[in-house]
C-alpha atoms as a PDB file:
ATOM      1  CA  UNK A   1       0.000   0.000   0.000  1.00  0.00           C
ATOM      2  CA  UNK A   2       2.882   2.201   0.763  1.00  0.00           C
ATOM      3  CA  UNK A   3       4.321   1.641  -2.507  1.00  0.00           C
ATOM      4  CA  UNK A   4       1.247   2.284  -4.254  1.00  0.00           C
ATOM      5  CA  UNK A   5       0.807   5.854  -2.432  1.00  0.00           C
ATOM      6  CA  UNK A   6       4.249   6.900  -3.169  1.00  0.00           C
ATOM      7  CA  UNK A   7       3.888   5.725  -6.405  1.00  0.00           C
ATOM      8  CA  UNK A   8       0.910   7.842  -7.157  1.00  0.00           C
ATOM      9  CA  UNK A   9       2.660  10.800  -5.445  1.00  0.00           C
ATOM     10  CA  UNK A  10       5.391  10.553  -7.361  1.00  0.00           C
ATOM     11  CA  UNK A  11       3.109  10.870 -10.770  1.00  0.00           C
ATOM     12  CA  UNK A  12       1.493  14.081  -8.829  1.00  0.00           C
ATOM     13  CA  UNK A  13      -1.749  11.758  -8.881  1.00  0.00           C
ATOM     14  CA  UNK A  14      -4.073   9.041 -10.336  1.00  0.00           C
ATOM     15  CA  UNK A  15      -4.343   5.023  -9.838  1.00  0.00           C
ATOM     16  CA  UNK A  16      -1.830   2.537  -9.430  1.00  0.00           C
ATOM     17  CA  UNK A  17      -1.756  -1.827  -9.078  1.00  0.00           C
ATOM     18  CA  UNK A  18       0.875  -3.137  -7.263  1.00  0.00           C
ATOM     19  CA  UNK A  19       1.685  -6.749  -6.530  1.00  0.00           C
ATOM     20  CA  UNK A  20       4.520  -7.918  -4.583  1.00  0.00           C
ATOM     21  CA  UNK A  21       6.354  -4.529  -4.550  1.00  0.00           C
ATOM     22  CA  UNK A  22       5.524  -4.236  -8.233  1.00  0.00           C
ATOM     23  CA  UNK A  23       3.976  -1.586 -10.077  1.00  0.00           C
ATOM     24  CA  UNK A  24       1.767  -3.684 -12.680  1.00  0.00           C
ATOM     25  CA  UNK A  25      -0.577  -0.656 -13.705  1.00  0.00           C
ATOM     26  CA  UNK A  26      -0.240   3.291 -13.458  1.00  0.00           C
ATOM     27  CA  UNK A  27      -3.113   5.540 -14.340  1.00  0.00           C
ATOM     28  CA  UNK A  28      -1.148   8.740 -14.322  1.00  0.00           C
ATOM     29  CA  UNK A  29      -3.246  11.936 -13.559  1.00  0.00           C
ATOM     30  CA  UNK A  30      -1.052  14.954 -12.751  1.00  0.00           C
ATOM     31  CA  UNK A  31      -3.473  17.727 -14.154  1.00  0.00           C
ATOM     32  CA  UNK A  32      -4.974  18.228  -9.677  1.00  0.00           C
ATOM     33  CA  UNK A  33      -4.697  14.299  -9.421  1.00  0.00           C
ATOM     34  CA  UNK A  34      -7.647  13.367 -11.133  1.00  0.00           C
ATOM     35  CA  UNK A  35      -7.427  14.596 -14.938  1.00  0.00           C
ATOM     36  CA  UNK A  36      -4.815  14.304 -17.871  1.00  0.00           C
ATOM     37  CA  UNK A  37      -3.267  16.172 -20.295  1.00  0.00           C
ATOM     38  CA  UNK A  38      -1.882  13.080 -22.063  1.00  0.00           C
ATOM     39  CA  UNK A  39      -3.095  11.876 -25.659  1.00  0.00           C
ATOM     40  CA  UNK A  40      -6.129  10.151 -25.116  1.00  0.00           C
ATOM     41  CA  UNK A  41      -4.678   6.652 -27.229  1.00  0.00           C
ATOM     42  CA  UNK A  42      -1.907   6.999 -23.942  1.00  0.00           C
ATOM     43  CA  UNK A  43      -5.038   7.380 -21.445  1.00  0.00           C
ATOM     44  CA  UNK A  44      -6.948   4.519 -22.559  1.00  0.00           C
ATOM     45  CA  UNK A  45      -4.001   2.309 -22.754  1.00  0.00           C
ATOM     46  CA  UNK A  46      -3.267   3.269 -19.290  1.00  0.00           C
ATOM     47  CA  UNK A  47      -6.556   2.356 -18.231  1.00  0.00           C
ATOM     48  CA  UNK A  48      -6.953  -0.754 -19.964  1.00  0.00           C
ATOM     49  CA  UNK A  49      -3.628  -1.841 -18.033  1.00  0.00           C
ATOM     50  CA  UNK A  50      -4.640  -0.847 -14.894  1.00  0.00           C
ATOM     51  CA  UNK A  51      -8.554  -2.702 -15.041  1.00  0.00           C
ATOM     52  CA  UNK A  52      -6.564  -5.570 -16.556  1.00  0.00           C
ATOM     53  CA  UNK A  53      -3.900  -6.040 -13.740  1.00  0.00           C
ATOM     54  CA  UNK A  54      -6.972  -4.783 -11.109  1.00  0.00           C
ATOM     55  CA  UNK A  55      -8.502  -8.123 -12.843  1.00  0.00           C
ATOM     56  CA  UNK A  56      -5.997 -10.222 -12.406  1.00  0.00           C
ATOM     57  CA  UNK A  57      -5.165  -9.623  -8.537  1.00  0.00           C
ATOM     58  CA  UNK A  58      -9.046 -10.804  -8.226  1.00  0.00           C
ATOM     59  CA  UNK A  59     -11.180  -7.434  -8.517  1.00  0.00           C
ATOM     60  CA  UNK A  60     -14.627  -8.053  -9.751  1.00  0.00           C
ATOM     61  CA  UNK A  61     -16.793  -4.953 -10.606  1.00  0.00           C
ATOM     62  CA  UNK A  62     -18.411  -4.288 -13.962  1.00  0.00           C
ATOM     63  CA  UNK A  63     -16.928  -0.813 -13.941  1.00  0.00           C
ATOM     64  CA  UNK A  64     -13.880  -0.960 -12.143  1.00  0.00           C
ATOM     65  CA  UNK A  65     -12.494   2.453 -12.549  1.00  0.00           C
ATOM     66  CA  UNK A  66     -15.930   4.218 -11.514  1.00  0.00           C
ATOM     67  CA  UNK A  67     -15.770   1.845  -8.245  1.00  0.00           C
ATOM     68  CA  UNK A  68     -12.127   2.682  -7.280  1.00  0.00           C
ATOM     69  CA  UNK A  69     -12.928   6.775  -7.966  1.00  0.00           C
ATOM     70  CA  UNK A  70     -16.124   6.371  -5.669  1.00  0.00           C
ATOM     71  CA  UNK A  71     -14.370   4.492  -3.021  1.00  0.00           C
ATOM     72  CA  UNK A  72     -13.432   7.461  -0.794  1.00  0.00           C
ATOM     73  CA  UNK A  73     -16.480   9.327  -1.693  1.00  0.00           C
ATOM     74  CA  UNK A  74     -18.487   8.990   1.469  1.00  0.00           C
ATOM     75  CA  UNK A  75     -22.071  10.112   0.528  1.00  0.00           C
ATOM     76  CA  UNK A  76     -22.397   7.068  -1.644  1.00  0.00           C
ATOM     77  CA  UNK A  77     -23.811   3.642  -0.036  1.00  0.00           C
ATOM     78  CA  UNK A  78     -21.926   0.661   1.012  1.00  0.00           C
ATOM     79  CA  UNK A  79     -18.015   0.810   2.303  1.00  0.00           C
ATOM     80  CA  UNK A  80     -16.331   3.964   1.848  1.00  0.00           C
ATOM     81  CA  UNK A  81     -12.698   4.876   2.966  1.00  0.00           C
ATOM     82  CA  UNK A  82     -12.335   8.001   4.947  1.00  0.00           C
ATOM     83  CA  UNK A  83     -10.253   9.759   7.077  1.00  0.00           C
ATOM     84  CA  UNK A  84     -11.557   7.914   9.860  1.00  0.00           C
ATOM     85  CA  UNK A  85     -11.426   4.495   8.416  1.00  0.00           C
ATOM     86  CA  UNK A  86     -13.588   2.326   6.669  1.00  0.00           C
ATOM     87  CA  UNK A  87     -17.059   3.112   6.940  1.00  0.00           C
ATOM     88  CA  UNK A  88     -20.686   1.190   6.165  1.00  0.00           C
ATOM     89  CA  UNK A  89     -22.422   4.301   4.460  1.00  0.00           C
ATOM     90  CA  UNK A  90     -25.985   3.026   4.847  1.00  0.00           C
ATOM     91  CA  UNK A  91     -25.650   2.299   8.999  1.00  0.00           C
ATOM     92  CA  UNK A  92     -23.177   5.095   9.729  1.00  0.00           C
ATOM     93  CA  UNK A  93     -20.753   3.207  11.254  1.00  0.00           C
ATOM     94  CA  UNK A  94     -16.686   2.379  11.433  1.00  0.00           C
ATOM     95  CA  UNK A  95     -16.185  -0.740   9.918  1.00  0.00           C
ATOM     96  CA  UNK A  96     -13.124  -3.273  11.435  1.00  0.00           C
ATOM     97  CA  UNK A  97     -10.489  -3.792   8.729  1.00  0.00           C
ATOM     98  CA  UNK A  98      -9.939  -7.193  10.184  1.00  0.00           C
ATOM     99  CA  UNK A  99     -12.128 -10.232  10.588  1.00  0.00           C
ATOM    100  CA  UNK A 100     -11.559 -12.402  14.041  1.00  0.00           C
ATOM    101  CA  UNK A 101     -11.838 -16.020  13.063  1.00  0.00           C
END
């Protein structure tokens, strides 16, 4: 996770995959870390990496991209990732990050 963050600092902003303390996808988005300036053949094929290798580390969504922008958007139901932690939208609550078995 640490790498991931830096990594996406480091590109002043977007979406990275990393897997084993490799980057396997970056979404680069410098223009205030959520838009590009780049050529929009170089956006999609950034995006197309990054769902692919999202894919293949087991992330199921039919529109992965939209899910991972909405993520830490808090006014939106289900889990959310905040400041505070992990959140259940609909009951309001902190969620535990870990499960006790």
């Amino acid at each position: 996770m640490v790498h991931a963050a830096n990594t996406v600092i480091e590109a002043q902003g977007g979406c990275c995959v990393v897997e084993n303390g490799e980057v396997k996808a970056l979404l680069k988005l410098p223009v205030g870390g959520i838009l590009s300036e780049a050529p929009l053949a170089e956006v999609g094929l950034e995006v197309k990496q990054l769902v692919a290798a999202m894919r293949e580390l087991g992330y199921k969504h039919y529109n992965p991209i939209m899910s991972m922008s909405t993520l830490s958007l808090p006014v939106s139901p289900a889990l959310k990732i905040t400041d505070f932690g992990l959140i259940d939208v609909n009951k309001g609550e902190v969620v535990d990050l870990f499960i006790d078995q």
